[in-house]
C-alpha atoms as a PDB file:
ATOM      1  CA  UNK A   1      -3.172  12.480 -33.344  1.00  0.00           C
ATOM      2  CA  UNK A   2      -2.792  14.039 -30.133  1.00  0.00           C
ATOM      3  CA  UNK A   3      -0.079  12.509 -27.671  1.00  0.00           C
ATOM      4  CA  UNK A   4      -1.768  13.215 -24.418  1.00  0.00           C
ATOM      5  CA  UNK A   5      -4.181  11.017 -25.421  1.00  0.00           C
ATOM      6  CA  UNK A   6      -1.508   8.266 -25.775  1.00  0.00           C
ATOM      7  CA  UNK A   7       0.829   8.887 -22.900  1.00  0.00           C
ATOM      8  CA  UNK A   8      -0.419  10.023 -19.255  1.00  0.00           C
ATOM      9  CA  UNK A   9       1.379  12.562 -18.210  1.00  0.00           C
ATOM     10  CA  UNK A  10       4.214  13.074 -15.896  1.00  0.00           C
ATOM     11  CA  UNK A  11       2.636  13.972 -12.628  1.00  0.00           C
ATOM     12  CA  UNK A  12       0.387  11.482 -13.389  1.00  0.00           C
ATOM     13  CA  UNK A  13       3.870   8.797 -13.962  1.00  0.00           C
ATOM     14  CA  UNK A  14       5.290  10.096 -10.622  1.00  0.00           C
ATOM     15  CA  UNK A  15       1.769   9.819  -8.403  1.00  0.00           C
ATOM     16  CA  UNK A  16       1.202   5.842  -9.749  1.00  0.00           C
ATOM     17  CA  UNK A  17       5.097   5.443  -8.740  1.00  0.00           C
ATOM     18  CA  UNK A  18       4.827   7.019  -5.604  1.00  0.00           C
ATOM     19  CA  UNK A  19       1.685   5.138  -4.699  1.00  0.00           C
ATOM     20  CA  UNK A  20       3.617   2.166  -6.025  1.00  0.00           C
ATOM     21  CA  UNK A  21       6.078   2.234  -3.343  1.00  0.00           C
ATOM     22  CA  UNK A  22       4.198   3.110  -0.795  1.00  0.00           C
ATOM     23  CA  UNK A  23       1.851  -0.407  -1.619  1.00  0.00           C
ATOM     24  CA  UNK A  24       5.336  -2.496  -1.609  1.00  0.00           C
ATOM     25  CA  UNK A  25       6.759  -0.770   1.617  1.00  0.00           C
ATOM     26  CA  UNK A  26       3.216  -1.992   3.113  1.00  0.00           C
ATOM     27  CA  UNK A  27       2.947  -5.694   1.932  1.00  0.00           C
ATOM     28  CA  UNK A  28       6.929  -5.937   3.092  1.00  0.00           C
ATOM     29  CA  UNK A  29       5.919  -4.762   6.567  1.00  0.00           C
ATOM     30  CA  UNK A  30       2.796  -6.719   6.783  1.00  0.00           C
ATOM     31  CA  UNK A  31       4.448  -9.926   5.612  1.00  0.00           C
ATOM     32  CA  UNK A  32       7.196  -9.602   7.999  1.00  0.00           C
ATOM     33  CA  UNK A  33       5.281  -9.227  11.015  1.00  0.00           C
ATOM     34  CA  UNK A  34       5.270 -12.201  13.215  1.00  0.00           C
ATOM     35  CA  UNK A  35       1.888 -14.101  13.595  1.00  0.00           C
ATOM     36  CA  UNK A  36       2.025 -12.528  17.338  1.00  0.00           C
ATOM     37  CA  UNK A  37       1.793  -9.116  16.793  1.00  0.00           C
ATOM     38  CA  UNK A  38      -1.085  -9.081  12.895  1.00  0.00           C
ATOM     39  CA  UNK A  39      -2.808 -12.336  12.671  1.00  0.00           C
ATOM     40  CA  UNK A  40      -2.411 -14.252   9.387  1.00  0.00           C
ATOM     41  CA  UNK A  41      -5.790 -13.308   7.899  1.00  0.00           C
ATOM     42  CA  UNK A  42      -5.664  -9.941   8.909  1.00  0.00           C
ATOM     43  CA  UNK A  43      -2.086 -10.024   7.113  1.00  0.00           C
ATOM     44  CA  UNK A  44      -3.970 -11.456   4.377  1.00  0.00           C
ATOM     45  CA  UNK A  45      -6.372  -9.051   4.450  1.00  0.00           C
ATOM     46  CA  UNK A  46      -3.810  -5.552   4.854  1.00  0.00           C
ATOM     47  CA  UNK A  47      -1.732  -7.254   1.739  1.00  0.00           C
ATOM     48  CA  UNK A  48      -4.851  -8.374  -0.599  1.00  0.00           C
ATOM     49  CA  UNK A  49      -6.611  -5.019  -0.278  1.00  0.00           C
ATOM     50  CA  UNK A  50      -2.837  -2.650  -0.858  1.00  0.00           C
ATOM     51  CA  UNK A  51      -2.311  -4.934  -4.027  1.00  0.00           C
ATOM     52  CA  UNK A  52      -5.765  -5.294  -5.357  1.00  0.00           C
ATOM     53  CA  UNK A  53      -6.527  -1.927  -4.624  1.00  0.00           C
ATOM     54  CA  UNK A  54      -3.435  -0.564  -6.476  1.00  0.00           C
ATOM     55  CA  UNK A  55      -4.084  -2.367  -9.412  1.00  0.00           C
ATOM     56  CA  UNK A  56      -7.430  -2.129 -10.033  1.00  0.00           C
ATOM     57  CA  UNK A  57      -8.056   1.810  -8.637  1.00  0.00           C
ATOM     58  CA  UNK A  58      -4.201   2.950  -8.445  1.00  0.00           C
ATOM     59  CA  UNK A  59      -4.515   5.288  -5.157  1.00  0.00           C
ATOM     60  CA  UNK A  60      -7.280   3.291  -3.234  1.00  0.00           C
ATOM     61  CA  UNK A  61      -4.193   0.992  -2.994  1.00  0.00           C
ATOM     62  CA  UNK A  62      -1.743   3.850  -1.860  1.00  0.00           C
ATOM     63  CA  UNK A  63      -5.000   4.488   0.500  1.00  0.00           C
ATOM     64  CA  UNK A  64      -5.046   1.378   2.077  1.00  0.00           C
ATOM     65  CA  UNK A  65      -1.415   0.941   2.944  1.00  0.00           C
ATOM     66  CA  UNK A  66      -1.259   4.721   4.855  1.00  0.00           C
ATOM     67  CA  UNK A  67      -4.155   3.600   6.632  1.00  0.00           C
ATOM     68  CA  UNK A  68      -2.160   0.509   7.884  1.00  0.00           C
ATOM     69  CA  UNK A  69       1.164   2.559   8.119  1.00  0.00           C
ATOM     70  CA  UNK A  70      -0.605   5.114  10.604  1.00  0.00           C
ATOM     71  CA  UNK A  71      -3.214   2.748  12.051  1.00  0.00           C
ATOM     72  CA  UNK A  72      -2.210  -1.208  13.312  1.00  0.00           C
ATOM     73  CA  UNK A  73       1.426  -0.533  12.329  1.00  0.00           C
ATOM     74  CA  UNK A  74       2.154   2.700  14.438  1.00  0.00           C
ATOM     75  CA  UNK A  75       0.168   0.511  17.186  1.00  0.00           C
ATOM     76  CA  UNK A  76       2.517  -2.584  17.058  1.00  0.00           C
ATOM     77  CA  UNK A  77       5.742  -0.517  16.894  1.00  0.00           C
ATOM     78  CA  UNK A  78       4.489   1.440  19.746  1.00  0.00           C
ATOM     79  CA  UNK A  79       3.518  -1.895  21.958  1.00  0.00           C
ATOM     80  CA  UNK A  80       7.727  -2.602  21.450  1.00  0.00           C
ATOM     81  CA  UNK A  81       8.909   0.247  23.198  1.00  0.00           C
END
């Protein structure tokens, strides 16, 4: 039997974990902005399609939160300074 059939690969280990992080690091920020600055069902939104899209699709999740981190959320820290 052939083990790369079995076990994925290390790269491939290190991308889903790296992609991992990057969804949590999102939903944290998202969830701790105040109602103010991201509207609750846009939060809803920013969290539902990181998570959903991480574990259905793996990247399309990692996708999603870099287009919050350097879309709304580089916006809203920029409105505080």
């Amino acid at each position: 039997m052939h083990t790369a059939l079995i076990s994925p690969s290390f790269p491939t280990v290190l991308l889903y974990a790296a992609s991992f992080i990057l969804v949590m690091w999102t939903v944290v920020d998202v969830a701790r902005r105040p109602s103010s600055d991201l509207p609750p069902r846009r939060k809803a939104a920013w969290i539902i399609g990181s998570v959903i899209g991480w574990l259905l699709f793996g990247i399309v999740g990692a996708v999603v939160a870099i287009l919050y981190l350097v879309g709304p959320r580089r916006r809203m820290n920029a409105q505080r300074w």
